[in-house]
Protein backbone atom coordinates (compact mmCIF):
# COMPACT_ATOMS: atom_id res chain seq x y z
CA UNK A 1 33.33 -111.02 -2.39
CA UNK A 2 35.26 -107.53 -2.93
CA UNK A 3 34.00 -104.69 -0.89
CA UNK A 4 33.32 -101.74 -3.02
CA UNK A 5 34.95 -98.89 -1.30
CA UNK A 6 32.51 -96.04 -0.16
CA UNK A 7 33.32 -92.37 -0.72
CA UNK A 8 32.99 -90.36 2.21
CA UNK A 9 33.16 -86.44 1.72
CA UNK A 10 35.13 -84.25 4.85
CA UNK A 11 33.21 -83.04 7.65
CA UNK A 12 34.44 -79.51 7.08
CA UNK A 13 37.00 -77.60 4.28
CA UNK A 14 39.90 -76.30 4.53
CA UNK A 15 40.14 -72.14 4.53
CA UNK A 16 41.98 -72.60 1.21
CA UNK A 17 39.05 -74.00 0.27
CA UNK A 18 37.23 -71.05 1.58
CA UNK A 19 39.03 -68.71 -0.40
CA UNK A 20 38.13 -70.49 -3.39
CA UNK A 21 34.57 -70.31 -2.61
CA UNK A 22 35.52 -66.43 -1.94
CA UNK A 23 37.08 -66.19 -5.16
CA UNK A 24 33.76 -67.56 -7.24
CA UNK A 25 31.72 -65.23 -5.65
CA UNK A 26 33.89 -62.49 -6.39
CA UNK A 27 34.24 -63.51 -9.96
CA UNK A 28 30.27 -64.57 -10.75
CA UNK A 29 29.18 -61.18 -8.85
CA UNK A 30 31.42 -59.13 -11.17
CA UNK A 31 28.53 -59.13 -13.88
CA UNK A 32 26.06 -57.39 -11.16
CA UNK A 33 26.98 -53.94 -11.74
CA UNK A 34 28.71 -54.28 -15.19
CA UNK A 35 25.71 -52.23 -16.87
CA UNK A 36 26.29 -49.35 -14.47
CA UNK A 37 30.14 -49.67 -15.37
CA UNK A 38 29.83 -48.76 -18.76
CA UNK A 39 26.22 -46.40 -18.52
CA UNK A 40 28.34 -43.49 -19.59
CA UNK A 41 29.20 -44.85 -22.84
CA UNK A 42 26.16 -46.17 -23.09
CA UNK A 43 23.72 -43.29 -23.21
CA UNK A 44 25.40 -41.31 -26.07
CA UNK A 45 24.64 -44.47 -28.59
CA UNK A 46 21.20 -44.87 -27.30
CA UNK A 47 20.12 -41.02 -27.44
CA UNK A 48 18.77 -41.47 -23.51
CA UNK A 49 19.26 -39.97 -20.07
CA UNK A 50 16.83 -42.01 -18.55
CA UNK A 51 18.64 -45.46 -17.86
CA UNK A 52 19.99 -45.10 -14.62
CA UNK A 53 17.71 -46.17 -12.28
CA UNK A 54 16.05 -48.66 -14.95
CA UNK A 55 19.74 -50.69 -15.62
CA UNK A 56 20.27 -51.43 -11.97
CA UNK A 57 16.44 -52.51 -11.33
CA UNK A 58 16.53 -54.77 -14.54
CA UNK A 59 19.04 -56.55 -13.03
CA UNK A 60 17.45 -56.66 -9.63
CA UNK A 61 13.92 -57.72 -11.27
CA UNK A 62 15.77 -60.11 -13.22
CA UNK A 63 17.38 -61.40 -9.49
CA UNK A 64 14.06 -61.31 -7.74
CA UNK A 65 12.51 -63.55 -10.69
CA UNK A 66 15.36 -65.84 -10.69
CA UNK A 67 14.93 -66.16 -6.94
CA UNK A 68 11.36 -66.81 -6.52
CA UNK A 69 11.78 -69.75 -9.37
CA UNK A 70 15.00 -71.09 -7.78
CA UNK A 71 12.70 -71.23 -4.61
CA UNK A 72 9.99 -72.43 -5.57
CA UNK A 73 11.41 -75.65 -7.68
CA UNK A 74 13.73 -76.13 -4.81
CA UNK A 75 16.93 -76.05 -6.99
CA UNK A 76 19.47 -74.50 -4.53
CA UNK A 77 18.34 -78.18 -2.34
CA UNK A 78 17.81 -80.37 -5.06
CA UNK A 79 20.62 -80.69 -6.67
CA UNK A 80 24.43 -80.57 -6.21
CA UNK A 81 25.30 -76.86 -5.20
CA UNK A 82 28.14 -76.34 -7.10
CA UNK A 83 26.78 -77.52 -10.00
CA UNK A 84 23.95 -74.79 -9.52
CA UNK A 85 26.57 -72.27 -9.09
CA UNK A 86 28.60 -73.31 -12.25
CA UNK A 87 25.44 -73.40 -14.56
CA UNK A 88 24.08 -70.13 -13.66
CA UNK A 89 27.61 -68.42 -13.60
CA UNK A 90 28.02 -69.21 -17.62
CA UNK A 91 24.80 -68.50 -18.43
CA UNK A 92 24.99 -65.14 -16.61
CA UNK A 93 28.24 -63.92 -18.38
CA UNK A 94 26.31 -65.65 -21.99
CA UNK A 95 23.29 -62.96 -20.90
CA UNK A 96 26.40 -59.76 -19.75
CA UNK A 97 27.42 -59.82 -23.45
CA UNK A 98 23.86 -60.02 -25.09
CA UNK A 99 23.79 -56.85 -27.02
CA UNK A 100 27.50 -57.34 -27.91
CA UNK A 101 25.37 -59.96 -30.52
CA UNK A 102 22.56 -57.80 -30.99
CA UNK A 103 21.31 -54.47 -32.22
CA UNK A 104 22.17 -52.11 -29.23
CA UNK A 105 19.21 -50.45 -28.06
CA UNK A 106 17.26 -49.95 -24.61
CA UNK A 107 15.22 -52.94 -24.84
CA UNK A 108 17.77 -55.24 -25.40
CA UNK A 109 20.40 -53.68 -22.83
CA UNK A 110 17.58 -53.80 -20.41
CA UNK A 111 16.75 -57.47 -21.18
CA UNK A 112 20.74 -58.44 -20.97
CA UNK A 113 20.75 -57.09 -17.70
CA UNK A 114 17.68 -59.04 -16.65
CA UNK A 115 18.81 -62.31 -17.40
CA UNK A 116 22.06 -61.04 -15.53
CA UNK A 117 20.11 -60.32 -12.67
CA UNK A 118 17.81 -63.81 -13.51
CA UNK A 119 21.06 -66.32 -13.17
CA UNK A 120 22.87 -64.79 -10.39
CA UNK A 121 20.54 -65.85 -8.41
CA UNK A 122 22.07 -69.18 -8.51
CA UNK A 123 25.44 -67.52 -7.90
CA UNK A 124 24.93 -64.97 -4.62
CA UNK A 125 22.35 -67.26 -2.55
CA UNK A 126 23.63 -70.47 -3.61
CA UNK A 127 27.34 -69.48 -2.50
CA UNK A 128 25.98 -68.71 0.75
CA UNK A 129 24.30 -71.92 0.66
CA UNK A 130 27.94 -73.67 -0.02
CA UNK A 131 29.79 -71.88 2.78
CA UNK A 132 26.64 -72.25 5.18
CA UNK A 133 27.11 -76.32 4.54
CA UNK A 134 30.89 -76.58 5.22
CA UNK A 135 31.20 -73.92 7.82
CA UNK A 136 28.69 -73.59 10.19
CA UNK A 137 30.83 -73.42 13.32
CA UNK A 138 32.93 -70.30 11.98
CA UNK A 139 29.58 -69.09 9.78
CA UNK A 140 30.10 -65.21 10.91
CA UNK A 141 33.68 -65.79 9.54
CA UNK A 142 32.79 -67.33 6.09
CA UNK A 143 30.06 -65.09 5.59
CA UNK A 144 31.64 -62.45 5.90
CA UNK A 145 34.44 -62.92 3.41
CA UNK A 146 31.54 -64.10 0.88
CA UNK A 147 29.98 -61.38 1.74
CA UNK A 148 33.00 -59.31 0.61
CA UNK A 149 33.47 -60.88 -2.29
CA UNK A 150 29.94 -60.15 -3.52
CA UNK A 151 30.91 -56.47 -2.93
CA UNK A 152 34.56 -56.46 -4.40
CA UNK A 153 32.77 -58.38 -7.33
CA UNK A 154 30.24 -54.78 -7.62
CA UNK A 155 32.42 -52.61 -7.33
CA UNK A 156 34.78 -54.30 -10.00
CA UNK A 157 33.47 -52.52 -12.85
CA UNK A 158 33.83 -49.67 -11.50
CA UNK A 159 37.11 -49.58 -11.16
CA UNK A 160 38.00 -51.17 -14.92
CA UNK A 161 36.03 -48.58 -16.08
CA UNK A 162 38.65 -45.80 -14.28
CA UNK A 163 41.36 -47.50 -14.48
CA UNK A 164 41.31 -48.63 -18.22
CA UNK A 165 39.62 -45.22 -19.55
CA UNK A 166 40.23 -45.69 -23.08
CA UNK A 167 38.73 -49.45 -23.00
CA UNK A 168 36.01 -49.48 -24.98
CA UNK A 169 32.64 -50.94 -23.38
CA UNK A 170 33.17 -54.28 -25.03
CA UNK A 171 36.06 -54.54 -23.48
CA UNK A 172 34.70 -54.13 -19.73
CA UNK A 173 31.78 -56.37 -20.60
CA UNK A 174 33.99 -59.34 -22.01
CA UNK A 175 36.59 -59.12 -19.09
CA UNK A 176 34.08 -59.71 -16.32
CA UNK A 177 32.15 -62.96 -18.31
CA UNK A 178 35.53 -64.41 -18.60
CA UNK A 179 35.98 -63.79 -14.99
CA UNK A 180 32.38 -64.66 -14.26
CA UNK A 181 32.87 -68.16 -16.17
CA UNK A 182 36.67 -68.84 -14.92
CA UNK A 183 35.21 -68.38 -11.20
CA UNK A 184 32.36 -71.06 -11.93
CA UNK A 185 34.57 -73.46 -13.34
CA UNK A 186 36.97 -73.19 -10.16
CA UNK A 187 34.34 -73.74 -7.51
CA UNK A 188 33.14 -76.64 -9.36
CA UNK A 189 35.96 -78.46 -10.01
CA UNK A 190 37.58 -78.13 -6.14
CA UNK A 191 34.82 -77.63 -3.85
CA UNK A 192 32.48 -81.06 -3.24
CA UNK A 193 29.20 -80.73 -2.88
CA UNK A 194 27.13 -81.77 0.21
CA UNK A 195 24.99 -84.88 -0.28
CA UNK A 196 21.17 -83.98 -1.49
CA UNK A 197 18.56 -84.66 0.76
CA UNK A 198 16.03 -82.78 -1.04
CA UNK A 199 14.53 -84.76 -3.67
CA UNK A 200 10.95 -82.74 -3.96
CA UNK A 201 10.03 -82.58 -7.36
CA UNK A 202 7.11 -80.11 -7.01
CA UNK A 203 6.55 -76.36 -6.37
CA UNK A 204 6.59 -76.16 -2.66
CA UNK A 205 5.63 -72.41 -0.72
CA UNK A 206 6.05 -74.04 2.78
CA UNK A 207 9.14 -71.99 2.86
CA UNK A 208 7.50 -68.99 3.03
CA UNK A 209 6.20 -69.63 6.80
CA UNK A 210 9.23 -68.93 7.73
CA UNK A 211 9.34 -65.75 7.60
CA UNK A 212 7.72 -64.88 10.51
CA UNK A 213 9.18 -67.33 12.56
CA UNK A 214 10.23 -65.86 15.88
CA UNK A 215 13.40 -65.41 17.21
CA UNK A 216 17.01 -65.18 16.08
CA UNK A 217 15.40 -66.09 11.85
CA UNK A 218 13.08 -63.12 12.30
CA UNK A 219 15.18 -60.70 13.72
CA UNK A 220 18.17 -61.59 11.07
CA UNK A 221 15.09 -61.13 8.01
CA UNK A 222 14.14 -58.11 9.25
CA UNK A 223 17.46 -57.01 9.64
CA UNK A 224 18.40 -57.73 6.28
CA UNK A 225 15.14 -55.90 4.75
CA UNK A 226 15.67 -52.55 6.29
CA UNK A 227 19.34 -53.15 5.24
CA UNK A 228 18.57 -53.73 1.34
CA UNK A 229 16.42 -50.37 1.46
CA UNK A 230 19.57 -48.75 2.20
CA UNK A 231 22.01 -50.22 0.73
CA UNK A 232 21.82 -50.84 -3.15
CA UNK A 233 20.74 -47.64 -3.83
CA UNK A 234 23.53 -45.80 -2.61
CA UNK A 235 25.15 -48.43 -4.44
CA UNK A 236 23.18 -47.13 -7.56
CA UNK A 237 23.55 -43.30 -6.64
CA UNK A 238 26.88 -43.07 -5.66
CA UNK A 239 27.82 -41.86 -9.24
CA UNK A 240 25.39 -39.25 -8.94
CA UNK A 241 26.21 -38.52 -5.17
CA UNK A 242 30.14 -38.11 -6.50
CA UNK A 243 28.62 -35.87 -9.44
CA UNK A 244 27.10 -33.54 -6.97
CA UNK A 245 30.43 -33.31 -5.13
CA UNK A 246 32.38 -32.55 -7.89
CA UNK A 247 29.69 -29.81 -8.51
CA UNK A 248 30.36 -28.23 -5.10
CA UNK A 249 34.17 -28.97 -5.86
CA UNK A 250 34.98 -27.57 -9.30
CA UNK A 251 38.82 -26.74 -8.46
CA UNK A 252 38.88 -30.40 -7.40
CA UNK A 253 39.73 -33.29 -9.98
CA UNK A 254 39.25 -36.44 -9.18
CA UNK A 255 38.69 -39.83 -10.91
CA UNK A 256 34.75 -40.49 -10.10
CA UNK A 257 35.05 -44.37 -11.26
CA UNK A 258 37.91 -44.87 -8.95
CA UNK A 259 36.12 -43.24 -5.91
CA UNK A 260 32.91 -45.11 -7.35
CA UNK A 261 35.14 -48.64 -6.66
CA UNK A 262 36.75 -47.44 -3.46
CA UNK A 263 33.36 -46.25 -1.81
CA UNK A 264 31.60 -49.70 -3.32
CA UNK A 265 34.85 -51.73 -2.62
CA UNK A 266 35.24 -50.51 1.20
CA UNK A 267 32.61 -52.82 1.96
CA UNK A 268 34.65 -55.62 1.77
CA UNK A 269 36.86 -54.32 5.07
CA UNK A 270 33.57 -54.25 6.81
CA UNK A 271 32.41 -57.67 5.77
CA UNK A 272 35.70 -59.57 6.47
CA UNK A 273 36.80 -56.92 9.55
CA UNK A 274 33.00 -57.70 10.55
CA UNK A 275 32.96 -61.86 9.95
CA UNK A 276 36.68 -61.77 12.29
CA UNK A 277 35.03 -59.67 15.02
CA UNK A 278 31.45 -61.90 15.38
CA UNK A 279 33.29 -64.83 16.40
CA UNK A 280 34.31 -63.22 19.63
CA UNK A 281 31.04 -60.77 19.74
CA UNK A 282 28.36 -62.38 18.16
CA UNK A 283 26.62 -61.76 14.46
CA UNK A 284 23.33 -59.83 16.01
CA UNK A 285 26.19 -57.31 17.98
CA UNK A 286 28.52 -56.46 14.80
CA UNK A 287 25.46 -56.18 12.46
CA UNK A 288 23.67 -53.70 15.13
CA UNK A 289 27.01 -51.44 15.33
CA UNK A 290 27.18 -51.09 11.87
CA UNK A 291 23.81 -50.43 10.97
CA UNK A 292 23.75 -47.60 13.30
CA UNK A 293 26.90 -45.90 11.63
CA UNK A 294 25.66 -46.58 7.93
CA UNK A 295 22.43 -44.87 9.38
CA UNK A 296 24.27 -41.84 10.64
CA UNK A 297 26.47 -41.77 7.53
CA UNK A 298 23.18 -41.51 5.21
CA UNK A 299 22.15 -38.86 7.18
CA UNK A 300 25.01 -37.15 7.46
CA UNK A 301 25.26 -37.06 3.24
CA UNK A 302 23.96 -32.99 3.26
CA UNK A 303 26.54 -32.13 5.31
CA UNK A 304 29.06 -34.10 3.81
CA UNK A 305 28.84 -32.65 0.77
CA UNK A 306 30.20 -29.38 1.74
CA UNK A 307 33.61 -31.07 3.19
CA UNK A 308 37.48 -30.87 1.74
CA UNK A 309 38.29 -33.85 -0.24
CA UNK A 310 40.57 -35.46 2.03
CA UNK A 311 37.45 -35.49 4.91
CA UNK A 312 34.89 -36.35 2.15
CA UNK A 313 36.71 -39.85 0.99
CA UNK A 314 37.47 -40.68 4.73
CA UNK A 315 33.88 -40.54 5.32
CA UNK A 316 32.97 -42.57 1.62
CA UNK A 317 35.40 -45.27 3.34
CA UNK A 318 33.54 -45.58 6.64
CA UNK A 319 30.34 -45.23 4.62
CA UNK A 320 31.29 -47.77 2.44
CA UNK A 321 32.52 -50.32 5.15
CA UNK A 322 29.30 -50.16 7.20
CA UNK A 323 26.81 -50.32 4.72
CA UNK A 324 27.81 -53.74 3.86
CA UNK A 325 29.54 -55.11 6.79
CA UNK A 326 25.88 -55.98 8.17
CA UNK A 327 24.87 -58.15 5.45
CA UNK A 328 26.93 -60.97 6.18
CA UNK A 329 25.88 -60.74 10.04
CA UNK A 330 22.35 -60.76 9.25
CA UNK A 331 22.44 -63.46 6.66
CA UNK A 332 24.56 -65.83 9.06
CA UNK A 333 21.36 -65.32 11.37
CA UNK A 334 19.25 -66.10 9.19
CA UNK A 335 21.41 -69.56 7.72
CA UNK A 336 21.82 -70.61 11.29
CA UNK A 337 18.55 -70.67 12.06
CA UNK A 338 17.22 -72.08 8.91
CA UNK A 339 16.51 -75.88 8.50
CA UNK A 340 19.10 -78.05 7.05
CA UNK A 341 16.53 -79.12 4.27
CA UNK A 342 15.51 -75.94 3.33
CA UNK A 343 18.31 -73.64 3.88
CA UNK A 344 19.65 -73.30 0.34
CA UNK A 345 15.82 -72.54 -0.61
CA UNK A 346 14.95 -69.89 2.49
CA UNK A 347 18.16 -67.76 1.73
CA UNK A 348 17.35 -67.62 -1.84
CA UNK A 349 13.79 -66.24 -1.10
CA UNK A 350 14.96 -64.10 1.71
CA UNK A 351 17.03 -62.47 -0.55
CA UNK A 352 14.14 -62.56 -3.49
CA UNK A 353 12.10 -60.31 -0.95
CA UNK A 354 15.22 -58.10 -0.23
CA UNK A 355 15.68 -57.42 -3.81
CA UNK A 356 12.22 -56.67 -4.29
CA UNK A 357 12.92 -53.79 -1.60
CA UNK A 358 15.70 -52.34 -3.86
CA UNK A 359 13.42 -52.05 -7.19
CA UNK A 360 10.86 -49.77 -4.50
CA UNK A 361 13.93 -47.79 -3.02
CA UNK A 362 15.74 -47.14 -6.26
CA UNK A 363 12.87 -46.02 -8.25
CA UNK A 364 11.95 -43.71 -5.71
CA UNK A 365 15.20 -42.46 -5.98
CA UNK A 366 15.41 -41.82 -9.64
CA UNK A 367 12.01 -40.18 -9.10
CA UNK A 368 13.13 -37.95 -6.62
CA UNK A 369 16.46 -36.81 -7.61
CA UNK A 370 14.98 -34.73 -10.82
CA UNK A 371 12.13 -33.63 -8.60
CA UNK A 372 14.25 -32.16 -5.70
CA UNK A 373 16.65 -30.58 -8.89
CA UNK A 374 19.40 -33.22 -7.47
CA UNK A 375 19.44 -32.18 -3.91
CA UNK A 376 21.41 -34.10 -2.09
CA UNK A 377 18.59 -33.91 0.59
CA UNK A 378 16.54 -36.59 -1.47
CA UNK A 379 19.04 -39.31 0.02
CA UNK A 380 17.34 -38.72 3.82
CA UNK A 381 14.67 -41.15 1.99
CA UNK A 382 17.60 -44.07 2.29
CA UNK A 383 17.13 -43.16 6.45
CA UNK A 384 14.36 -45.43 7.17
CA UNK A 385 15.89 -48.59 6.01
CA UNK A 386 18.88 -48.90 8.71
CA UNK A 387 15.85 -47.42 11.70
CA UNK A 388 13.75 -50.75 10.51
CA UNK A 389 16.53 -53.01 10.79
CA UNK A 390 17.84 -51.85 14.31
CA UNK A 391 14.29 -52.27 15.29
CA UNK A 392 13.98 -55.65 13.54
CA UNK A 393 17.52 -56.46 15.66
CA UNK A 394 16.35 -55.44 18.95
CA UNK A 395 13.11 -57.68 18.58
């Protein structure tokens, strides 16, 4: 009798293989902040003010959603990763261009943005989940170049939007779906997936215990929350933030888009600069640092406001590098301390909490911006989110 030849998948990838998991996330994440992007154009056509805080929590209601039912069913476990990831990338980028098909108005912007929001969540977490399989002994590494990507992939729009300023909002909107779809389609067809060995057909919450579970897991969750309080909306505000500087700054020109993308973008220095460094420090060490200097940096915004150009986008830059140079820390703590079985599913509902955070901290914000007559003293709110996570840390 012939013996049928048995398939065996590597061990571990190749970083080539890395940067094409890199390169996904950059692409699928591209659609997060797309809304945002365009916003200016936006409000003109829809006779409203009043979208700003509402477009970024659409998409990060839409996210927590998505999350708690991608948790909950188990999908991130039960079936083949990159399939996951493919699947939610095109239908993501179908939901980006929504009111490209019909009648623009609030509602329906809103709603594009929520199913945005609703199908990345089998792009951010399940990435994670995909580098977390094939490279747990460099994890800090890999995480933090994902990590990156997710942040190149916000600020993208951003910087289409200033760079091409006489392309139309269609324009931005269709380039970052066909990015969004081209990255799915190249993660699926190189990467493998690992084997399932989740096969639960049923809602399970036994997940959610833990949460609490002590050590290293709790310290990296904790970590992360105080983190998302902070960190979004800045990411959500720094328009704004740049509006009140150019305020204080009229003799000053400067391209606000482009400053948007380098203050966003930054982040990626800190989350790659930040992955390299943990393998020789540790994840818990690089995370604390830069916690502590994205802390000082938010407080530091009234002061900031006052200084020369040159000094202001030095500080943006360090801003921007250590507000999200401790996510990929914190998450590696909390995928190396997660179950095999359940890791894919526990990262996707740590991040469903951490997104609820967001729609709390950026609300706030748009409440208290018009209430303090756009002080730039309403940002000291952001402060309490990097104190919780260095507490969290030292746990």
């Amino acid at each position: 009798m012939t013996a049928i030849p048995v398939t065996t998948q590597p061990e571990t990838l190749t970083n080539t293989h890395l940067l094409v998991i890199v390169l996904a996330q950059f692409a699928g994440t591209s659609l997060w902040f797309a809304g945002n992007a365009i916003l200016p154009n936006l409000q003109p056509l829809l006779s409203t003010n009043s979208l700003n805080g509402w477009i970024t929590s659409a998409v990060q209601l839409g996210f927590i959603s998505g999350t708690l039912v991608y948790t909950l069913y188990g999908i991130p476990d039960r079936f083949p990763a990159t399939r996951v990831f493919l699947i939610s990338a095109l239908v993501a980028a179908a939901f980006n261009l929504l009111f490209l098909v019909v009648p623009l108005r609030p509602e329906t912007v809103l709603l594009s943005r929520f199913g945005v929001g609703f199908f990345l969540a089998g792009v951010y977490p399940v990435g994670m989940k995909i580098a977390a399989d094939w490279f747990r002994p460099v994890l800090g590494r890999a995480m933090g170049f994902l990590v990156g990507a997710l942040v190149l992939g916000t600020a993208l729009p951003h910087l289409i939007r200033g760079v091409g300023t006489t392309l139309p909002y269609q324009g931005v909107l269709l380039s970052v779906s066909a990015l969004a779809i081209v990255g799915g389609l190249l993660l699926a067809f190189i990467i493998p997936s690992k084997p399932v060995t989740n096969r639960r057909t049923r809602i399970s919450v036994k997940v959610f215990s833990l949460l609490n579970k002590p050590g290293d897991l709790r310290a990296g969750i904790i970590g992360y929350f105080g983190h998302m309080w902070e960190l979004y909306t800045v990411w959500a505000f720094l328009p704004a933030l740049l509006l009140i500087y150019a305020h204080a700054h009229p003799d000053y020109l400067f391209n606000q888009s482009v400053w948007v993308f380098l203050g966003i973008g930054a982040g990626f220095v800190g989350c790659a600069g930040g992955g390299l460094l943990a393998l020789r420090v540790g994840s818990r060490r690089v995370a604390t640092i830069q916690l502590v200097i994205s802390g000082l940096c938010t407080a530091l915004i009234p002061l900031m406001i006052q200084a020369p150009p040159a000094l202001f986008l030095l500080y943006l830059l360090v801003y921007g590098i250590t507000i999200s140079g401790d996510s990929p820390q914190l998450t590696t703590l909390i995928s190396a301390n997660a179950p095999d079985e359940v890791r894919g599913s526990l990262l996707t509902l740590v991040t469903c909490f951490g997104f609820s955070i967001t729609i709390l901290s950026i609300q706030t914000m748009a409440w208290l911006l018009p209430q303090t007559g756009g002080s730039v003293w309403a940002f000291w709110l952001l402060v309490p989110g990097p104190v919780l996570g260095l507490w969290g840390l030292k746990k």
